[in-house]
Every structure is written in structure tokens, then in C-alpha cells.
PDB file of N, CA and C in Angstrom:
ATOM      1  N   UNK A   1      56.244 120.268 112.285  1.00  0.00           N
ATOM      2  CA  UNK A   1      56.322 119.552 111.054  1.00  0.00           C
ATOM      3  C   UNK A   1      57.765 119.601 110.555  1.00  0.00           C
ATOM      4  N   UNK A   2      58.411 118.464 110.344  1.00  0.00           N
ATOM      5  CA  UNK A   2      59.869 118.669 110.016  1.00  0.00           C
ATOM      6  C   UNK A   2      60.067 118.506 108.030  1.00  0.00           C
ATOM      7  N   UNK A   3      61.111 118.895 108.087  1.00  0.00           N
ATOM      8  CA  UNK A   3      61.289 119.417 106.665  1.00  0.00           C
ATOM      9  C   UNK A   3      61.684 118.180 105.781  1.00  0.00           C
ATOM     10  N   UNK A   4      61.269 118.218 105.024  1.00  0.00           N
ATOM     11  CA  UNK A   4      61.406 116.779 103.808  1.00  0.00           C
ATOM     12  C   UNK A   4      62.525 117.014 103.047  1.00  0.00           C
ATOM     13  N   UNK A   5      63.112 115.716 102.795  1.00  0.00           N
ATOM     14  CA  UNK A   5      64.411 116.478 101.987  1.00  0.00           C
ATOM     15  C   UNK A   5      64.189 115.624 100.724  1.00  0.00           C
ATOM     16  N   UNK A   6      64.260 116.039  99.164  1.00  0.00           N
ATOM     17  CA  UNK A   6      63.980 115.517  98.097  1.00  0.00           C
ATOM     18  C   UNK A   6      65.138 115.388  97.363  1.00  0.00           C
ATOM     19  N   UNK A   7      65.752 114.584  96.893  1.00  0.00           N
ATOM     20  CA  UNK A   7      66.821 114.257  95.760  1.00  0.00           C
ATOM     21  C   UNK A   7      66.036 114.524  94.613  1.00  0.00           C
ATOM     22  N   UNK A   8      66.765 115.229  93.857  1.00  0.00           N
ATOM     23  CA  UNK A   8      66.119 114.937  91.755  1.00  0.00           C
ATOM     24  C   UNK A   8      67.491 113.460  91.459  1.00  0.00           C
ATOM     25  N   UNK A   9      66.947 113.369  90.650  1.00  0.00           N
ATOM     26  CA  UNK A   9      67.771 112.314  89.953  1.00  0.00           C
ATOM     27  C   UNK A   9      68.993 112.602  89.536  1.00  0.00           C
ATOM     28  N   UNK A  10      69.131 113.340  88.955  1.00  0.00           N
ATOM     29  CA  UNK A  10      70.326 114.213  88.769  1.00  0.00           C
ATOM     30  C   UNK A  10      71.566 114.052  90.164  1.00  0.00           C
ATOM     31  N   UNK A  11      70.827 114.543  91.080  1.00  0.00           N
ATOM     32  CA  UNK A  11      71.703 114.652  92.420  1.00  0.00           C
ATOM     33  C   UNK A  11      72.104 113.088  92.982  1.00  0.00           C
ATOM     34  N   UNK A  12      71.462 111.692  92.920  1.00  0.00           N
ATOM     35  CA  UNK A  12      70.920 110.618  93.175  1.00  0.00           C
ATOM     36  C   UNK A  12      72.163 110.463  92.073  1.00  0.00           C
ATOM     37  N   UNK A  13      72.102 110.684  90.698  1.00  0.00           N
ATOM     38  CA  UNK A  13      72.756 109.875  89.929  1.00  0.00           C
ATOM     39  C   UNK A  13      74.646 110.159  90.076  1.00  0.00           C
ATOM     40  N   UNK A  14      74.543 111.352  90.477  1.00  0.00           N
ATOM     41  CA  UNK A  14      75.749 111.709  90.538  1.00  0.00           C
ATOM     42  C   UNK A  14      76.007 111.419  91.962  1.00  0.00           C
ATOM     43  N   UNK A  15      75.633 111.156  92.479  1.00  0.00           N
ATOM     44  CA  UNK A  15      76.891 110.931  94.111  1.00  0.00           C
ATOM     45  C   UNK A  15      77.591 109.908  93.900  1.00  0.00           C
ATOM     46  N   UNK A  16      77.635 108.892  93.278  1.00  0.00           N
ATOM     47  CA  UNK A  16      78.852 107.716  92.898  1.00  0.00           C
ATOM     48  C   UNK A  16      79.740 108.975  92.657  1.00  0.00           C
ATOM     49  N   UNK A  17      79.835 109.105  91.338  1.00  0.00           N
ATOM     50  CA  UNK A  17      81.091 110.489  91.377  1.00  0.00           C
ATOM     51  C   UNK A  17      81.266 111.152  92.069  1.00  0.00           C
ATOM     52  N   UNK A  18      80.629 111.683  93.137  1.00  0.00           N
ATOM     53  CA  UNK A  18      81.333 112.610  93.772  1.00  0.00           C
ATOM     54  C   UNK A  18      82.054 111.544  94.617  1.00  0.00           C
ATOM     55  N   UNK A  19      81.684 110.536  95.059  1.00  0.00           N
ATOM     56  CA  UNK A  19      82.450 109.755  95.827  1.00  0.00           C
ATOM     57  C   UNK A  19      83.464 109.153  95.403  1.00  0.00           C
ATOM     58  N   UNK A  20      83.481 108.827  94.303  1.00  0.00           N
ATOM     59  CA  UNK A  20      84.968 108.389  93.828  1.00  0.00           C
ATOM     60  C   UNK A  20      86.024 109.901  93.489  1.00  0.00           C
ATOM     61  N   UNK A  21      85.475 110.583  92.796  1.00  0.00           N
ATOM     62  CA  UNK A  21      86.323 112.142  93.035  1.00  0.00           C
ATOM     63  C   UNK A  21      87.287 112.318  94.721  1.00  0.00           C
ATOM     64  N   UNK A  22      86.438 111.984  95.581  1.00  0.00           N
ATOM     65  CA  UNK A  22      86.973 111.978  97.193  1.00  0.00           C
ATOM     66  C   UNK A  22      88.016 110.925  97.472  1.00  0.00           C
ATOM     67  N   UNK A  23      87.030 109.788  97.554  1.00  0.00           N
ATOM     68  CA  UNK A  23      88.203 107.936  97.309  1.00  0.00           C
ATOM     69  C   UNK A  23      88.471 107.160  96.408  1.00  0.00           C
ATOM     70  N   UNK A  24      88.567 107.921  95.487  1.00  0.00           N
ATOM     71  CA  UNK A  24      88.859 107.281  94.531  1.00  0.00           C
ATOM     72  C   UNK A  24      87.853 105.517  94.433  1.00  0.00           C
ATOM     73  N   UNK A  25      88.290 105.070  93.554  1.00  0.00           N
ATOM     74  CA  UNK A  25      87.668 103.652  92.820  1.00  0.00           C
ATOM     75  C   UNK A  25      88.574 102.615  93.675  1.00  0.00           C
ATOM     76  N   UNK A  26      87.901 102.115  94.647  1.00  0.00           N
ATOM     77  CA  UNK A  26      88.235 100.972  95.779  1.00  0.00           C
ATOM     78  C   UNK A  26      88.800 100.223  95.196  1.00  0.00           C
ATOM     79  N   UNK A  27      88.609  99.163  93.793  1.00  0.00           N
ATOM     80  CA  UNK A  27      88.500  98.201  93.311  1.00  0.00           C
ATOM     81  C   UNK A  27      89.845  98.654  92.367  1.00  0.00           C
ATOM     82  N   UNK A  28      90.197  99.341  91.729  1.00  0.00           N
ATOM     83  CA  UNK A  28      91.483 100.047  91.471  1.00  0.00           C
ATOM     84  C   UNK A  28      92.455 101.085  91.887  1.00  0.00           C
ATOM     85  N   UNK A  29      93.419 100.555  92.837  1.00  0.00           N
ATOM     86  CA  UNK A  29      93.761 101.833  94.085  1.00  0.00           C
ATOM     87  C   UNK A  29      94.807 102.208  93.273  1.00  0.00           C
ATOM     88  N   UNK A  30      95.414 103.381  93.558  1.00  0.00           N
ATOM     89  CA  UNK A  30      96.673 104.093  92.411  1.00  0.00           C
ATOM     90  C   UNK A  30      97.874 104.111  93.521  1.00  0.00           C
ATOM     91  N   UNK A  31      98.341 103.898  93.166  1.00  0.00           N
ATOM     92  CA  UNK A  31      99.732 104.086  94.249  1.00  0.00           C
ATOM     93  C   UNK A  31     100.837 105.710  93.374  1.00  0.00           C
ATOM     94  N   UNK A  32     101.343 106.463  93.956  1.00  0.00           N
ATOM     95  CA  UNK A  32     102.109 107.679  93.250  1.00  0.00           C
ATOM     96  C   UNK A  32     103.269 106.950  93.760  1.00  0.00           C
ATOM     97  N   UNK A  33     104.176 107.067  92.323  1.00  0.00           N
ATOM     98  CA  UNK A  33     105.713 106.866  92.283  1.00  0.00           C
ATOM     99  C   UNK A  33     106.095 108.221  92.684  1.00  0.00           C
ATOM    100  N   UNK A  34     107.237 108.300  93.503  1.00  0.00           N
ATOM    101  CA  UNK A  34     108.036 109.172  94.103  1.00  0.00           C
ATOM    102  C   UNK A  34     108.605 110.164  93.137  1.00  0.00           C
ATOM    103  N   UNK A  35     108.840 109.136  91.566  1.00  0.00           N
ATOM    104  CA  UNK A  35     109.370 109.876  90.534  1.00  0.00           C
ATOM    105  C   UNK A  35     108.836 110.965  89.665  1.00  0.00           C
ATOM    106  N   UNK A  36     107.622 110.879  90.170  1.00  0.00           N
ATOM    107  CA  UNK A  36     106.241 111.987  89.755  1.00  0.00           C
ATOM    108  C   UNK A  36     106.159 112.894  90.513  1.00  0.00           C
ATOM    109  N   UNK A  37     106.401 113.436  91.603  1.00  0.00           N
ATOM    110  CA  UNK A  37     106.457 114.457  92.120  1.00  0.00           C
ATOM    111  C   UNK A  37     107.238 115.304  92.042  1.00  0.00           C
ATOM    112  N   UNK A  38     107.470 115.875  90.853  1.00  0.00           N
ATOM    113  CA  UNK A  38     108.264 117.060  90.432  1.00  0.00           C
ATOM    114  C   UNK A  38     107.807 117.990  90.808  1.00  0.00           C
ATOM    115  N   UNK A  39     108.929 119.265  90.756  1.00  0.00           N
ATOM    116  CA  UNK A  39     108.455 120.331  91.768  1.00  0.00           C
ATOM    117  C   UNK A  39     107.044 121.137  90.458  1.00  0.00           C
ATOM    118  N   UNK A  40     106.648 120.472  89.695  1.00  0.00           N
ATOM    119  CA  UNK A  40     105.550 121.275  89.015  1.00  0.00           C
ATOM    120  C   UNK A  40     104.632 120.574  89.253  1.00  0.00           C
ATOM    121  N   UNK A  41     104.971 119.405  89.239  1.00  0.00           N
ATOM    122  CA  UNK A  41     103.691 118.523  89.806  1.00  0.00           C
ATOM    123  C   UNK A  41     103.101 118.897  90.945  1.00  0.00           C
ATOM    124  N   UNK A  42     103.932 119.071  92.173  1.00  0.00           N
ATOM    125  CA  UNK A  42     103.507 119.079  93.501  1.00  0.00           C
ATOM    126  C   UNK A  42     103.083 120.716  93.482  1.00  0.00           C
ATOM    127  N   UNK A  43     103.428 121.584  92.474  1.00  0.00           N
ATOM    128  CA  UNK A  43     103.181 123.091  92.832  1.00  0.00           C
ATOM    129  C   UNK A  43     101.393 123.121  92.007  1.00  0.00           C
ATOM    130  N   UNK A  44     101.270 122.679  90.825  1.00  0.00           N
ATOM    131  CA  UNK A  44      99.982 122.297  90.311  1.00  0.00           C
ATOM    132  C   UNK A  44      99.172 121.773  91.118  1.00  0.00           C
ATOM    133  N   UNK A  45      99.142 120.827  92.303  1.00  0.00           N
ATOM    134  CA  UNK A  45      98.458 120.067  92.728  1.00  0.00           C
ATOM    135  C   UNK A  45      98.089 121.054  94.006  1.00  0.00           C
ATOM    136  N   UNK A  46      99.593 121.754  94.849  1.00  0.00           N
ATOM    137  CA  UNK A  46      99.399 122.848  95.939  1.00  0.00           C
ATOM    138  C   UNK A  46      98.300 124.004  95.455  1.00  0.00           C
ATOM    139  N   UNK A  47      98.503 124.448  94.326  1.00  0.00           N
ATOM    140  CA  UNK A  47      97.873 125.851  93.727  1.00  0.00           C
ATOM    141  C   UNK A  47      96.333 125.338  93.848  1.00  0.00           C
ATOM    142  N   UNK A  48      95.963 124.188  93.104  1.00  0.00           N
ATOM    143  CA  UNK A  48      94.878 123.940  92.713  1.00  0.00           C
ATOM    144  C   UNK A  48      93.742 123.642  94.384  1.00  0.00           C
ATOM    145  N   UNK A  49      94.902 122.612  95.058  1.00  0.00           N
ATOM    146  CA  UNK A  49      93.933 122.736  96.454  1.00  0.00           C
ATOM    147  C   UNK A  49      93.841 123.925  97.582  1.00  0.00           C
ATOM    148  N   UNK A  50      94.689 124.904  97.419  1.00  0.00           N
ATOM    149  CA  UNK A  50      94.732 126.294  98.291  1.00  0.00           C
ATOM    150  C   UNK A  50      93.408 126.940  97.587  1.00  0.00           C
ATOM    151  N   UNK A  51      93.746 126.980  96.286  1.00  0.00           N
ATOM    152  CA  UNK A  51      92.453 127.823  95.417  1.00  0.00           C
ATOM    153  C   UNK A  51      91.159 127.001  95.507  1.00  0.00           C
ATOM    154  N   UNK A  52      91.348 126.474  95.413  1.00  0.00           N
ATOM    155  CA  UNK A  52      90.142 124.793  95.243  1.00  0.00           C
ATOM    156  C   UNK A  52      89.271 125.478  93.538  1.00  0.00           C
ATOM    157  N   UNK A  53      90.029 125.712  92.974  1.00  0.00           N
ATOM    158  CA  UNK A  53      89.963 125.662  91.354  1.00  0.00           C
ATOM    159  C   UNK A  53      90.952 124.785  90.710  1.00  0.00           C
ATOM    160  N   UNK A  54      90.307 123.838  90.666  1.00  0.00           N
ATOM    161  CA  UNK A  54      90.579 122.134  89.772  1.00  0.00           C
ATOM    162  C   UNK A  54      91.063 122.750  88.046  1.00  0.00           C
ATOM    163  N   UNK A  55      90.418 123.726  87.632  1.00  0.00           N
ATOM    164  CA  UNK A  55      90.664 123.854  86.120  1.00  0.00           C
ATOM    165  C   UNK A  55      92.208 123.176  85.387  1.00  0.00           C
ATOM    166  N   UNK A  56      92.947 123.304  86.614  1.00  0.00           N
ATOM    167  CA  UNK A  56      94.575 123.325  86.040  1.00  0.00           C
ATOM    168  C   UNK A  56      94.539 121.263  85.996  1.00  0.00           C
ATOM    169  N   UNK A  57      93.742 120.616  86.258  1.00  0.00           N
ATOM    170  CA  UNK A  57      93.995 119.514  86.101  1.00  0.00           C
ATOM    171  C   UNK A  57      94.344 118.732  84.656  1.00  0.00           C
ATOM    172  N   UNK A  58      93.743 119.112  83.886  1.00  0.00           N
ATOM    173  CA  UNK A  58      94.633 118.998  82.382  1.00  0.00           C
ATOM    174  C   UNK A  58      96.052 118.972  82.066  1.00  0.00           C
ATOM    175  N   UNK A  59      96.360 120.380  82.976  1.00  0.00           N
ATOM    176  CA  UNK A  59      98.056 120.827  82.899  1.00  0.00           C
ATOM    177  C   UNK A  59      98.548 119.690  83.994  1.00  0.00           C
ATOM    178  N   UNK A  60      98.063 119.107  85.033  1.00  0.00           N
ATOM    179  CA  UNK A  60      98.774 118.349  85.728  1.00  0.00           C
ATOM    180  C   UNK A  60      99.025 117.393  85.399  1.00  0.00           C
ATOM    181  N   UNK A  61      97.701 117.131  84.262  1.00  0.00           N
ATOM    182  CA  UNK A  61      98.285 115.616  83.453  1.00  0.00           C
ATOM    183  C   UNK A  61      99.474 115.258  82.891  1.00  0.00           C
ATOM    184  N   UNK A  62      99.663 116.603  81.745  1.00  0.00           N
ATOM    185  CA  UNK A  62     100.386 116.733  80.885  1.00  0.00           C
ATOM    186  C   UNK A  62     102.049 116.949  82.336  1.00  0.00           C
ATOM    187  N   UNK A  63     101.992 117.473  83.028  1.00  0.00           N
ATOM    188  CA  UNK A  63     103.185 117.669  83.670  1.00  0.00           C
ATOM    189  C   UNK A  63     103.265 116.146  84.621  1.00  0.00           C
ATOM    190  N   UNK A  64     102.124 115.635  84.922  1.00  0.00           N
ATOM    191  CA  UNK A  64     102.515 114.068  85.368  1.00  0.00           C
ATOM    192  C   UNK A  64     103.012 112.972  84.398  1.00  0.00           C
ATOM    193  N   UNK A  65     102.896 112.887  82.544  1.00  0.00           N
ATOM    194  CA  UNK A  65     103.283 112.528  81.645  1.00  0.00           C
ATOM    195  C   UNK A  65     104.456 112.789  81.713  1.00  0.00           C
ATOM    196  N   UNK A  66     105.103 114.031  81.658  1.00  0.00           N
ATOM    197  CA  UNK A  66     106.441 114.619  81.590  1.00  0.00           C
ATOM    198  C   UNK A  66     107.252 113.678  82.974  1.00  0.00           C
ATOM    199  N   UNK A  67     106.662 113.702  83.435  1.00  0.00           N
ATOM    200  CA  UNK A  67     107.219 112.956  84.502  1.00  0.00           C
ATOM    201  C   UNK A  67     107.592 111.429  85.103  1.00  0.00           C
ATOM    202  N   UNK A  68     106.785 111.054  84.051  1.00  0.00           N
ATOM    203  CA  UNK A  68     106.649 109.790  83.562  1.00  0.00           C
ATOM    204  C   UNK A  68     105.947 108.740  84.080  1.00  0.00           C
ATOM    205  N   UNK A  69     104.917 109.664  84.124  1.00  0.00           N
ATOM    206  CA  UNK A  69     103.308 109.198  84.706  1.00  0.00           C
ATOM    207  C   UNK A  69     102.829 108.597  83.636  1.00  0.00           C
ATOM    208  N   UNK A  70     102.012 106.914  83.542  1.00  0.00           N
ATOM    209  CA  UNK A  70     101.331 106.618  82.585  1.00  0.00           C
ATOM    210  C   UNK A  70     100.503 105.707  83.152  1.00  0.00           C
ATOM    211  N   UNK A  71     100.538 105.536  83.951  1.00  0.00           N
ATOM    212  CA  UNK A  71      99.512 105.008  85.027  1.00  0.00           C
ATOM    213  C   UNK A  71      97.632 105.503  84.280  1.00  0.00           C
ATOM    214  N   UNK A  72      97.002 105.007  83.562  1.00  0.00           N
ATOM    215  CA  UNK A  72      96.069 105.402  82.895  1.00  0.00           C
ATOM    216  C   UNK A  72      94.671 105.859  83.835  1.00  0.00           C
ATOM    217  N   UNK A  73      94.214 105.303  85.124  1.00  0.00           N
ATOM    218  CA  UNK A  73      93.466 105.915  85.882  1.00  0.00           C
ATOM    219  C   UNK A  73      93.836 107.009  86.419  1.00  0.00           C
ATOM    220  N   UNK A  74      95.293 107.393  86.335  1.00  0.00           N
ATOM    221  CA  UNK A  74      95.604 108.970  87.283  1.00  0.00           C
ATOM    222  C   UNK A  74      95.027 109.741  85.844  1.00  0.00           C
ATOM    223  N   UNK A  75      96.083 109.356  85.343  1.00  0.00           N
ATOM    224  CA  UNK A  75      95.934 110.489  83.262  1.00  0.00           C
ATOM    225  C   UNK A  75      94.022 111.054  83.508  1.00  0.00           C
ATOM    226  N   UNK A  76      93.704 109.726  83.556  1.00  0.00           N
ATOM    227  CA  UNK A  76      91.947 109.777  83.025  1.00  0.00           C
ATOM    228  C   UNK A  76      91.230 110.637  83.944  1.00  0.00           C
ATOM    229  N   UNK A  77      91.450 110.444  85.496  1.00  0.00           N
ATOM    230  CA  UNK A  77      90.946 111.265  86.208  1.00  0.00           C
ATOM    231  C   UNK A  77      91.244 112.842  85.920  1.00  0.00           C
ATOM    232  N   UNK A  78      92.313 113.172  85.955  1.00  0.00           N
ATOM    233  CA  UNK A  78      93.083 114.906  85.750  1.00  0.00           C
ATOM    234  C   UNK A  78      92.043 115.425  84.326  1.00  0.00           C
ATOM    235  N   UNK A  79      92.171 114.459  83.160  1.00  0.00           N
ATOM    236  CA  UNK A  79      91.140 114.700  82.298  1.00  0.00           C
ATOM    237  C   UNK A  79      89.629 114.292  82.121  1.00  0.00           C
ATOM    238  N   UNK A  80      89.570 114.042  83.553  1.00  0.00           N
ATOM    239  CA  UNK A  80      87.627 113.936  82.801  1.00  0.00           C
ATOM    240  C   UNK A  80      87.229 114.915  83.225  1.00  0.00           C
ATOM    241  N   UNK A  81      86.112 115.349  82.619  1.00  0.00           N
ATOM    242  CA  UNK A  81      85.431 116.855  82.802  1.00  0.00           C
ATOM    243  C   UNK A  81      84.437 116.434  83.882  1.00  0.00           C
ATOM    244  N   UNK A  82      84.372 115.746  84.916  1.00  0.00           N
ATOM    245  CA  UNK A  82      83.033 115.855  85.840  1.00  0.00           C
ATOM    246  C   UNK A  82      84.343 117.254  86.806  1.00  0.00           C
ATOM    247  N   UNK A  83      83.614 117.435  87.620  1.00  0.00           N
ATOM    248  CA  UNK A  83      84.363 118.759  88.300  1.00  0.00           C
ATOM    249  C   UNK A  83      84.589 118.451  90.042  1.00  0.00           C
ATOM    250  N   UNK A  84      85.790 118.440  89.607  1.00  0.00           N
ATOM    251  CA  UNK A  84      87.282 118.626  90.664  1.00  0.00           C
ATOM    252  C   UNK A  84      86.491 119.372  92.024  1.00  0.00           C
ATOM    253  N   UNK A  85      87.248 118.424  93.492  1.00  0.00           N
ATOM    254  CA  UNK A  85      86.681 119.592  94.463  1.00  0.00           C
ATOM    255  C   UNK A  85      88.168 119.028  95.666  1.00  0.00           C
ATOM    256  N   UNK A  86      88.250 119.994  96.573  1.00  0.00           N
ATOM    257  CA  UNK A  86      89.208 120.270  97.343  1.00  0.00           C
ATOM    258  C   UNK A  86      89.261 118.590  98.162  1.00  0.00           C
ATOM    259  N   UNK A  87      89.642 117.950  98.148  1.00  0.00           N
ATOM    260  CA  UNK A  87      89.480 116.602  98.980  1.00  0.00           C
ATOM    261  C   UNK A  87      89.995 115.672  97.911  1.00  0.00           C
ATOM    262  N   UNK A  88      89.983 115.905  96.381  1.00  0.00           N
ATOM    263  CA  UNK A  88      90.335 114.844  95.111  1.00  0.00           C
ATOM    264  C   UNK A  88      91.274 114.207  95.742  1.00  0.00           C
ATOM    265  N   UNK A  89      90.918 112.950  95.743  1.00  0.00           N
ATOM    266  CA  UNK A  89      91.752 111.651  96.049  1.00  0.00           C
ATOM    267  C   UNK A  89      92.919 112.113  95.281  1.00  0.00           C
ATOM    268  N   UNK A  90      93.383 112.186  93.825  1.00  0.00           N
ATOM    269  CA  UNK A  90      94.566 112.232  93.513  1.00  0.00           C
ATOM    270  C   UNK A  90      95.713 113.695  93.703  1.00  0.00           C
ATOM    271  N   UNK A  91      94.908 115.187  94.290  1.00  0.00           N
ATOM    272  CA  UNK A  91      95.591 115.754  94.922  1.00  0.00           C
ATOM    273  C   UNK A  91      95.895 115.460  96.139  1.00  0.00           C
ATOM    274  N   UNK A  92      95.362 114.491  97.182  1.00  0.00           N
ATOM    275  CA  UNK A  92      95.794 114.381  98.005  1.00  0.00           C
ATOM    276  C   UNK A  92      96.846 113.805  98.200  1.00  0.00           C
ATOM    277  N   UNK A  93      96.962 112.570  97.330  1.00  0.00           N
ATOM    278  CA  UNK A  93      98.102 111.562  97.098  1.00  0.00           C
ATOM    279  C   UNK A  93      99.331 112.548  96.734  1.00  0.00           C
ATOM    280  N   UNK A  94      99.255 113.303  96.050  1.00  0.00           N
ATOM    281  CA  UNK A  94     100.491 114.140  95.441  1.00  0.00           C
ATOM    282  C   UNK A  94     100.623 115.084  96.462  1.00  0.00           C
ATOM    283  N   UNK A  95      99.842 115.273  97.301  1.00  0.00           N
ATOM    284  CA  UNK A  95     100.105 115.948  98.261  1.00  0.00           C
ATOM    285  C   UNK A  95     100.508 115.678 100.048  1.00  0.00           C
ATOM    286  N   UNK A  96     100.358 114.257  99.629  1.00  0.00           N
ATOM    287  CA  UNK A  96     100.708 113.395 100.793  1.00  0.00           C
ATOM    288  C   UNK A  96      99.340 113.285 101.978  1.00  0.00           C
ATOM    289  N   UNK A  97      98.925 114.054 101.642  1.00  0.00           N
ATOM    290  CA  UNK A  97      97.358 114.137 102.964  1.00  0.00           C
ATOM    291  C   UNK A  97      96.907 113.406 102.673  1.00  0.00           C
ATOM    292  N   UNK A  98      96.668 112.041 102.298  1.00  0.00           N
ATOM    293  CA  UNK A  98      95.779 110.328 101.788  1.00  0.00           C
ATOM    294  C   UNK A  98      96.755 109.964 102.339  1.00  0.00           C
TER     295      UNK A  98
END
């Protein structure tokens, strides 16, 4: 007898997000200016995927602003509270692995 596998809704409702968290939103692709990769940017983005603790994404905002990031889908992503995982489309970009 093989094993049944059940989604709750919950799990069902959220995999769009987790999938855009990974590839980002097809239909709006982000391109990173060169001029954003300051060495705090790129050290925020290193720390966060070695650890794979996302928490610091707030601070990356604020240090991608400083940088003169205003690109409003990067800003929005770093600050929305669904939760960050090692593969985030926009650490990868800052990290060159995308």
C-alpha cells in the first residue's frame, strides 16, 4: 500500500511564494546595477546565504538604498515578512550565482 501525500491549504496556498522567493516574478525581472554592490551590500547578502538566516534582509535594504537602489521590487522583496531561504532570487543576483 503506498503512502498518500496530503497538502492543507496553507501549504497549497503558499507555494506561489515560495516560488517566486527562488525566481523571482517572471513577468517583472530585476536587473542589479553594478553600482549597488557595495562591499556591505555584497557582505549582507554573503553572511545571510552562508548562514541561510535571511533576518538581515531589512538591513540590506536600507544598505541597497544607500547605494542607490530604488528599484521598488528589490526594496519590497528585502522587506516583506514571508521568510527568506538560501536560493532567494535577489541574493543570488548580488551574489552573481543567477
Amino acid at each position: 500500500m503506498g503512502t498518500e501525500f496530503s497538502e492543507s491549504g496553507e501549504t497549497r496556498r503558499r507555494g506561489p511564494d515560495r516560488l517566486r522567493e527562488v525566481f523571482g516574478n517572471p513577468f517583472h525581472p530585476v536587473a542589479i546595477e553594478p553600482s549597488w554592490l557595495t562591499s556591505t551590500v555584497v557582505l549582507l547578502a554573503q553572511q545571510m546565504y552562508e548562514s541561510r538566516d535571511f533576518t538581515a534582509m531589512p538591513i540590506l535594504a536600507d544598505a541597497l538604498q544607500d547605494a542607490g537602489c530604488d528599484e521598488p521590487i528589490t526594496l519590497a522583496h528585502c522587506q516583506c515578512e514571508e521568510p527568506h531561504v538560501r536560493g532567494c532570487w535577489l541574493s543570488d543576483l548580488l551574489l552573481g550565482k543567477a
